[in-house]
C-alpha atoms as a PDB file:
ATOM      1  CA  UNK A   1      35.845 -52.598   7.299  1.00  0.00           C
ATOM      2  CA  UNK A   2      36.218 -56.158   6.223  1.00  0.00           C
ATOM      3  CA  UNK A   3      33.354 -58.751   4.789  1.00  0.00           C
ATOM      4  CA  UNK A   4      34.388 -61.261   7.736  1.00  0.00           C
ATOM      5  CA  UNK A   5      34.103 -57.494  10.605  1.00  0.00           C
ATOM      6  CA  UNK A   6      31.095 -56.832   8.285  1.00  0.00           C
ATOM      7  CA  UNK A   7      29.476 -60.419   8.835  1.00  0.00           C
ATOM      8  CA  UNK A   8      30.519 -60.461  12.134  1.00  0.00           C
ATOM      9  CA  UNK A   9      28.627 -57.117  13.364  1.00  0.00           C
ATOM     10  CA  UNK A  10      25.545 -57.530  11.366  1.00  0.00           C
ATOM     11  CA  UNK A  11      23.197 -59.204  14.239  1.00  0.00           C
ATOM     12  CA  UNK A  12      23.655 -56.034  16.446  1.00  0.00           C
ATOM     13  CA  UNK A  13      20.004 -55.208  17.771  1.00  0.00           C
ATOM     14  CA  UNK A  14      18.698 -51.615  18.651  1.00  0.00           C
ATOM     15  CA  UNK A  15      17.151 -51.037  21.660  1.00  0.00           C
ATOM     16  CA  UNK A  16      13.736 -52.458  22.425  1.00  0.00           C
ATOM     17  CA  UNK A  17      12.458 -48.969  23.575  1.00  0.00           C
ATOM     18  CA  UNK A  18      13.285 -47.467  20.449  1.00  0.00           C
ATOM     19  CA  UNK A  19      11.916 -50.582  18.364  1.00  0.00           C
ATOM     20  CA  UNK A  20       8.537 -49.886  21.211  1.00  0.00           C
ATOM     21  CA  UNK A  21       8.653 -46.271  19.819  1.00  0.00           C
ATOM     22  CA  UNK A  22       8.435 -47.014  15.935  1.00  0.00           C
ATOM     23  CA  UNK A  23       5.995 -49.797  16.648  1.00  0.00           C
ATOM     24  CA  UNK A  24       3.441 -47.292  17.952  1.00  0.00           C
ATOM     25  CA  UNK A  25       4.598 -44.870  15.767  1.00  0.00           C
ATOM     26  CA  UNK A  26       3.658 -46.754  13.560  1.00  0.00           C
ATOM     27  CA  UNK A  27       0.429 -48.044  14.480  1.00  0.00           C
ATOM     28  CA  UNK A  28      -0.843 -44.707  15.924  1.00  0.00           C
ATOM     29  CA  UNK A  29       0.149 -42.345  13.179  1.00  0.00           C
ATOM     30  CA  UNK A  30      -2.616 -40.723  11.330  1.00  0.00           C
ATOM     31  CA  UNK A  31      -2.606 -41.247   7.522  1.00  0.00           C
ATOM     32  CA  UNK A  32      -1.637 -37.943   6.814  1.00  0.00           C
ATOM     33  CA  UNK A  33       1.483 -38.429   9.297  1.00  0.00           C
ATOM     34  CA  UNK A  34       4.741 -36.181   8.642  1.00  0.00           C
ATOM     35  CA  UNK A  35       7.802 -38.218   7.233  1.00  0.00           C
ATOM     36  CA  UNK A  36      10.674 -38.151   9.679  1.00  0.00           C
ATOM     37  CA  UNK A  37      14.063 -36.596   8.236  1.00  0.00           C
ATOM     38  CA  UNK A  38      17.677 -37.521   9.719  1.00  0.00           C
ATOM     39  CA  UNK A  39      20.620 -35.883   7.922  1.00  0.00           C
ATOM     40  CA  UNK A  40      24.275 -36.769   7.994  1.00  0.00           C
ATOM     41  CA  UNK A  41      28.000 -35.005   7.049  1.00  0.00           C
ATOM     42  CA  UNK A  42      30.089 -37.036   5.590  1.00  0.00           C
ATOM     43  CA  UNK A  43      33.583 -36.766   5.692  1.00  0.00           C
ATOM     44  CA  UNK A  44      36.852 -39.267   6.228  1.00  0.00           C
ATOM     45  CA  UNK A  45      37.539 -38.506  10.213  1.00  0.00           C
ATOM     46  CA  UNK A  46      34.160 -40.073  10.928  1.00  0.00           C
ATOM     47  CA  UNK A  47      35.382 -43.749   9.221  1.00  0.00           C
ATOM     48  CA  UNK A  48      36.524 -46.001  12.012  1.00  0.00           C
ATOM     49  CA  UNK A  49      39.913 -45.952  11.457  1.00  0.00           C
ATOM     50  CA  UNK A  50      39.672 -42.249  10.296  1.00  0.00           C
ATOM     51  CA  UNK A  51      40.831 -41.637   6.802  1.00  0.00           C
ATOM     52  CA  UNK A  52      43.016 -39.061   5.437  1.00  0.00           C
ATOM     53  CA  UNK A  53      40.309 -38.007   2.452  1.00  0.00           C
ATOM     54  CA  UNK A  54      39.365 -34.443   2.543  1.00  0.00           C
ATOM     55  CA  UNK A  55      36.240 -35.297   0.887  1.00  0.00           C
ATOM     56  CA  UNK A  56      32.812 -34.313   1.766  1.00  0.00           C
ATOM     57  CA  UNK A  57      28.875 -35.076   1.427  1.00  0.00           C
ATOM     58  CA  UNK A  58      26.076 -35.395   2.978  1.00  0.00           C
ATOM     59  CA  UNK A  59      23.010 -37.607   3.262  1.00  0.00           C
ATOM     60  CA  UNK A  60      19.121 -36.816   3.836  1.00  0.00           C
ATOM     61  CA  UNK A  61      17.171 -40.086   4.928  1.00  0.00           C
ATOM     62  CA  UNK A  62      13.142 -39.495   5.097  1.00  0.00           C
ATOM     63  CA  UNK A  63      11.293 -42.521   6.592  1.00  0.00           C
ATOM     64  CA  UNK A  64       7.824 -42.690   6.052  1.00  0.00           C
ATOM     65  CA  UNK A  65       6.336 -45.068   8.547  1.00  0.00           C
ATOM     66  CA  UNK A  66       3.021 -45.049   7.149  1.00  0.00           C
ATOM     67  CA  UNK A  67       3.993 -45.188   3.288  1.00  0.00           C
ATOM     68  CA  UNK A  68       6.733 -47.488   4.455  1.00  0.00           C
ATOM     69  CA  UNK A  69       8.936 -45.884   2.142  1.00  0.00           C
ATOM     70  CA  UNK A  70      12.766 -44.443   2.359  1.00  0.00           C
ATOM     71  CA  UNK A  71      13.543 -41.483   0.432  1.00  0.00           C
ATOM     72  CA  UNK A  72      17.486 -41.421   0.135  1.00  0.00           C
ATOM     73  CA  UNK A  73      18.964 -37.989  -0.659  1.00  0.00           C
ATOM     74  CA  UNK A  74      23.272 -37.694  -1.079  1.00  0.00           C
ATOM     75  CA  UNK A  75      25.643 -35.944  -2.896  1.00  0.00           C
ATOM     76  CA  UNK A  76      29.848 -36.317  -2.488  1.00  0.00           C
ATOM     77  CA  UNK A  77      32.485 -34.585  -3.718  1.00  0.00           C
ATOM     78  CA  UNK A  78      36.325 -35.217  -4.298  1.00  0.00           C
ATOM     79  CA  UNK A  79      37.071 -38.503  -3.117  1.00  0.00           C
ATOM     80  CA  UNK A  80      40.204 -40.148  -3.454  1.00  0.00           C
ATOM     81  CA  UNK A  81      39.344 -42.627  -5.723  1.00  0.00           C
ATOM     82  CA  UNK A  82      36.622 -43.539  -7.719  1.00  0.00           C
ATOM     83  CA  UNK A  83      33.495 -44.834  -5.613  1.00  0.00           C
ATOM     84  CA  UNK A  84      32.339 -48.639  -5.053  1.00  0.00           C
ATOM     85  CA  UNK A  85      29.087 -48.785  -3.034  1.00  0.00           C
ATOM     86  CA  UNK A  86      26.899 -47.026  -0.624  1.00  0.00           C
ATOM     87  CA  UNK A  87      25.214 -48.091   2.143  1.00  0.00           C
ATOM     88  CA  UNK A  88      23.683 -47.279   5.493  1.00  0.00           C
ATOM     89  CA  UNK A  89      25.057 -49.552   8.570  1.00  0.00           C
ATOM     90  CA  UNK A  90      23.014 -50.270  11.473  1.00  0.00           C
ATOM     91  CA  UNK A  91      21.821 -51.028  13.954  1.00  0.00           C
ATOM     92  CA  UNK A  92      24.830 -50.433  16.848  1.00  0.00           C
ATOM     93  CA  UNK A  93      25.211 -47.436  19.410  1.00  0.00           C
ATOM     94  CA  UNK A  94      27.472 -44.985  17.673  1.00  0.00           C
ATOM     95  CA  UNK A  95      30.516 -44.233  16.841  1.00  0.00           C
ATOM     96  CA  UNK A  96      31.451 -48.188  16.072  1.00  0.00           C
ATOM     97  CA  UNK A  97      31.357 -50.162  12.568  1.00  0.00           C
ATOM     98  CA  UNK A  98      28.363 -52.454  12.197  1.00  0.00           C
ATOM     99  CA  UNK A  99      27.004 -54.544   9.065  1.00  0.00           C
ATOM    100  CA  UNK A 100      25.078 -52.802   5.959  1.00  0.00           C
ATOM    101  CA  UNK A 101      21.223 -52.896   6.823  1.00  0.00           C
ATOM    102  CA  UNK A 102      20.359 -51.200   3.296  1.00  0.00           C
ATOM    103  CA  UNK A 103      20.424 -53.574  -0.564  1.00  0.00           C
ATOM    104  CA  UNK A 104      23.369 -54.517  -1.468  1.00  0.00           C
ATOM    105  CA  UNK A 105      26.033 -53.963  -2.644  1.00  0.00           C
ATOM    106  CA  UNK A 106      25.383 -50.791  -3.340  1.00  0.00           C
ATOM    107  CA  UNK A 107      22.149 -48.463  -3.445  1.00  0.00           C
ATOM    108  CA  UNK A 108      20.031 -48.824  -6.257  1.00  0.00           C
ATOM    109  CA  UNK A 109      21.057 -46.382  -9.188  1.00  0.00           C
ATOM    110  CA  UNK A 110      23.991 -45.008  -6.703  1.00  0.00           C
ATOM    111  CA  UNK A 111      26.436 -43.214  -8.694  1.00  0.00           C
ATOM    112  CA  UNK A 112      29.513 -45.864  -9.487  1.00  0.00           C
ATOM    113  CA  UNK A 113      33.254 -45.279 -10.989  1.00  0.00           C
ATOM    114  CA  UNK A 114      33.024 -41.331 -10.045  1.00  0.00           C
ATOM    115  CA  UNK A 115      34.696 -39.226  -7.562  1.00  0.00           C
ATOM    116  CA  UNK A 116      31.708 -36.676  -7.504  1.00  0.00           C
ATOM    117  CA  UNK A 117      28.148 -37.276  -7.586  1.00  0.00           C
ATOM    118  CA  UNK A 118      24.070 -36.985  -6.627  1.00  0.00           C
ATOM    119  CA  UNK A 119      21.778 -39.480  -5.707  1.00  0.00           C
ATOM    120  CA  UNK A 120      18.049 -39.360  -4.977  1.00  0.00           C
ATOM    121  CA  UNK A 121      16.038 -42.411  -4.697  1.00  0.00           C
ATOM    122  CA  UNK A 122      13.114 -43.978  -3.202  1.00  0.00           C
ATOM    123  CA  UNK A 123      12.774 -47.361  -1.451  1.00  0.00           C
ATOM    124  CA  UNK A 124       9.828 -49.008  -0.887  1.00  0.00           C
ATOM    125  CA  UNK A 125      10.075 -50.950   2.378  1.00  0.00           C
ATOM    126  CA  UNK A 126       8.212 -53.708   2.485  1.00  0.00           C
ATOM    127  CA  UNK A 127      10.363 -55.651  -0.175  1.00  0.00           C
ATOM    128  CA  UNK A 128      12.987 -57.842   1.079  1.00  0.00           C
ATOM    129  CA  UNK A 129      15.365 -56.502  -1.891  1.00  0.00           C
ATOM    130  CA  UNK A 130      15.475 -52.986   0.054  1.00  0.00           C
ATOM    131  CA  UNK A 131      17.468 -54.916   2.268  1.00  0.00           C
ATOM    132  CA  UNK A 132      20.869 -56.909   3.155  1.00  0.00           C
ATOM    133  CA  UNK A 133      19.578 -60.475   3.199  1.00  0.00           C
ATOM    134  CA  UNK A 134      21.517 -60.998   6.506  1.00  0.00           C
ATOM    135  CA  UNK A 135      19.992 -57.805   8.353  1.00  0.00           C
ATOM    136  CA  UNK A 136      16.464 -59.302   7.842  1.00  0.00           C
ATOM    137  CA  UNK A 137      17.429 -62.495   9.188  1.00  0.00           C
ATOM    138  CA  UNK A 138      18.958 -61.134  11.913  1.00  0.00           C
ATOM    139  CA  UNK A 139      15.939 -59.180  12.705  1.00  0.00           C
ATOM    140  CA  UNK A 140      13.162 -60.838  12.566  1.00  0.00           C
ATOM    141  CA  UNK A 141      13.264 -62.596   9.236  1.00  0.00           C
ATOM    142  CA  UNK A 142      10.534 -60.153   7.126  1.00  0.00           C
ATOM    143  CA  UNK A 143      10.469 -56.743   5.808  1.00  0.00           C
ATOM    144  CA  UNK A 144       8.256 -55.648   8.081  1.00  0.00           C
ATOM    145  CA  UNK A 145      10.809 -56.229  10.877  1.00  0.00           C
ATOM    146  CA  UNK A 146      13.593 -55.255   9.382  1.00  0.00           C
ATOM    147  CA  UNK A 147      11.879 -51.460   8.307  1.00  0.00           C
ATOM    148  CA  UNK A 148      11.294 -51.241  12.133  1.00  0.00           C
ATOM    149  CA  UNK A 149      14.598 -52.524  13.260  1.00  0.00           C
ATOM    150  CA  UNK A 150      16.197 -50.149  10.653  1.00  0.00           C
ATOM    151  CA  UNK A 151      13.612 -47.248  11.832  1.00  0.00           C
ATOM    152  CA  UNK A 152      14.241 -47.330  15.364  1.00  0.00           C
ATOM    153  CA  UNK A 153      18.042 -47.859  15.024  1.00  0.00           C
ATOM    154  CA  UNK A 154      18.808 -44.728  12.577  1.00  0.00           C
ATOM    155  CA  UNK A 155      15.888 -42.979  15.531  1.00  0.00           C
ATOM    156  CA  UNK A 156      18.555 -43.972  18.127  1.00  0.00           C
ATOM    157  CA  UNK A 157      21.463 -42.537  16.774  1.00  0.00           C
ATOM    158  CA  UNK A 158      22.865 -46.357  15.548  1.00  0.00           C
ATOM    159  CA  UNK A 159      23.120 -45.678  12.215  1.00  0.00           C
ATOM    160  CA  UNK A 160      25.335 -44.162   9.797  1.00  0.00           C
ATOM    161  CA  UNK A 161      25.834 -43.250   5.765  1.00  0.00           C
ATOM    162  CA  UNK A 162      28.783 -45.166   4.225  1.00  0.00           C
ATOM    163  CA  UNK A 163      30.620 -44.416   1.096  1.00  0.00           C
ATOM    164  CA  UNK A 164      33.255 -47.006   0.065  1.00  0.00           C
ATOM    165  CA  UNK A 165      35.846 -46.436  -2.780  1.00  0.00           C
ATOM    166  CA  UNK A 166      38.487 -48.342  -4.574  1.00  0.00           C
ATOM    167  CA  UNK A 167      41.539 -46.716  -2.536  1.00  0.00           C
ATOM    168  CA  UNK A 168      38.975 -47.448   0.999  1.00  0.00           C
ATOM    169  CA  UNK A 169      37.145 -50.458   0.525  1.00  0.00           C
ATOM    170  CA  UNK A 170      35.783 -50.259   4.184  1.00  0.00           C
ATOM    171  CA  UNK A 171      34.876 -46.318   3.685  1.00  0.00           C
ATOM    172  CA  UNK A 172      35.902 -43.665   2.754  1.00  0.00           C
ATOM    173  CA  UNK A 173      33.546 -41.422   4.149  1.00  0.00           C
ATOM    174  CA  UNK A 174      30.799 -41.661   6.474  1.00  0.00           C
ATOM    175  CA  UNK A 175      28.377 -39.656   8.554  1.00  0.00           C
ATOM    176  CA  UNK A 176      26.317 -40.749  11.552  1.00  0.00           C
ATOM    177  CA  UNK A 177      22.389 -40.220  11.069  1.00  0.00           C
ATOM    178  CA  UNK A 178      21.161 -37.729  13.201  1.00  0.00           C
ATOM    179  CA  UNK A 179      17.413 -35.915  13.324  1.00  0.00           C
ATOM    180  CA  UNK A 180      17.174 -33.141  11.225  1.00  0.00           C
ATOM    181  CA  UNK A 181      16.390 -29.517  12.325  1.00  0.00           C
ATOM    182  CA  UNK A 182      12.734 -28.864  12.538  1.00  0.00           C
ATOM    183  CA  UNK A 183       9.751 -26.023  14.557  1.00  0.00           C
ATOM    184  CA  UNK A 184       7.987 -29.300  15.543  1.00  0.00           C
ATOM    185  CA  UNK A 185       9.839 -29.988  18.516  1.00  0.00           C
ATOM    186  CA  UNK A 186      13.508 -28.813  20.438  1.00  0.00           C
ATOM    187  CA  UNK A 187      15.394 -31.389  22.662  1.00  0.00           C
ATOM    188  CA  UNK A 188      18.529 -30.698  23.808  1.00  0.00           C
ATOM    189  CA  UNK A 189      21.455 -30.679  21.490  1.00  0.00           C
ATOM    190  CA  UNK A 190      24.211 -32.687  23.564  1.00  0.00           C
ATOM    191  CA  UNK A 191      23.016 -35.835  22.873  1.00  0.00           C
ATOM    192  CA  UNK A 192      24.736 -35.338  19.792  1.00  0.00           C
ATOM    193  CA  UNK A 193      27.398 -33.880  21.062  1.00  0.00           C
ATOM    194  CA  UNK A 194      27.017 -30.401  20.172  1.00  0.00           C
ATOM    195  CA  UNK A 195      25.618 -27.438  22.161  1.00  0.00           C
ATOM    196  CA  UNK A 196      22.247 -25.607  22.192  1.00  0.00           C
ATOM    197  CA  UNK A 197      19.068 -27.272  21.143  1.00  0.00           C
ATOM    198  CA  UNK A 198      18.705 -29.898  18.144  1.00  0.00           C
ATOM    199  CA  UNK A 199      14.806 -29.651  16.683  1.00  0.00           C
ATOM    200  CA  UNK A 200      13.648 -33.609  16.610  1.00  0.00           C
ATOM    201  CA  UNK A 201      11.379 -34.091  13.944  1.00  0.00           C
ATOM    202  CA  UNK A 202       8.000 -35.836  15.081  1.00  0.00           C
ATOM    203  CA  UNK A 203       4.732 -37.495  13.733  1.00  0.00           C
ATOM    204  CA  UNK A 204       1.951 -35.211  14.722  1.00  0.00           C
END
């Protein structure tokens, strides 16, 4: 995907409902609330155009809406070329490209220069660095707004894990964000295109 497609796609907006839905999530949540996991596979036929790169990885986001924290949890493995940046895009119903919502231009401490690697970090929210400076303008202008822009869009299925390489500059591998399996709660599974039930983890 290109800066100028990049720049372009940035101001998408998720859904007020789900932005309603983190709001009181986040204002009714008791203090010893559950984080809320979403997972993603990453792999070269999700990139929009699909690429050719048999890598794979996969991504574990944990939001914590009362910490206002973002745990980010990937590993990758054989890509093409060596890696450039990683990112998550939002906030735009899936599958699509959309701007980078996440610092830039890559993840803090995100492996660089490899074509395998681990990452585990954790964000704290309410600084403006945790951010692209154009997805907090676009929503809302603070960190506060942008954390629940960001929440409710990876919540609604609008947001996915990029990794961008020298031989893909727009991605080479990506993998939409999708709730990870839980016992708190089953809804059913087809919303993500897939059969059976999905569990949906929720705040208790």
């Amino acid at each position: 995907m290109t800066m100028r497609r990049a720049k372009k796609l940035a101001t998408g907006h998720p859904p007020a409902m789900c932005l309603a839905f983190v709001a009181a999530l986040a204002l009714t949540a008791p203090a010893g609330a559950a984080p809320v996991v979403f997972t993603g596979q990453l792999k070269g036929s999700s990139e929009i155009p699909p690429t050719a790169s048999a890598a794979t990885g996969s991504a574990i986001i944990t939001l914590d809406v009362v910490a206002k924290t973002m745990r980010v949890q990937a590993d990758f493995f054989s890509l093409v070329a060596a890696n450039t940046a990683a990112h998550i895009h939002c906030c735009i119903a899936q599958p699509t490209n959309v701007g980078v919502a996440t610092v830039t231009p890559t993840f803090t401490g995100f492996p660089s220069g490899v074509t395998n690697g681990t990452y585990d970090h954790t964000f704290d929210m309410t600084l403006a660095a945790s951010y692209n400076p154009a997805f907090v303008t676009s929503n809302g202008g603070t960190a506060a707004s942008a954390f629940a822009a960001l929440a409710a869009g990876i919540a609604g299925g609008q947001a996915y894990f990029n990794i961008h390489t020298t031989s893909f500059p727009g991605g080479e591998i990506r993998g939409v964000l999708i709730p990870a399996p839980t016992l708190q709660s089953n809804v059913s599974r087809k919303a993500h295109g897939g059969a059976g039930t999905f569990n949906l983890p929720l705040a208790p």
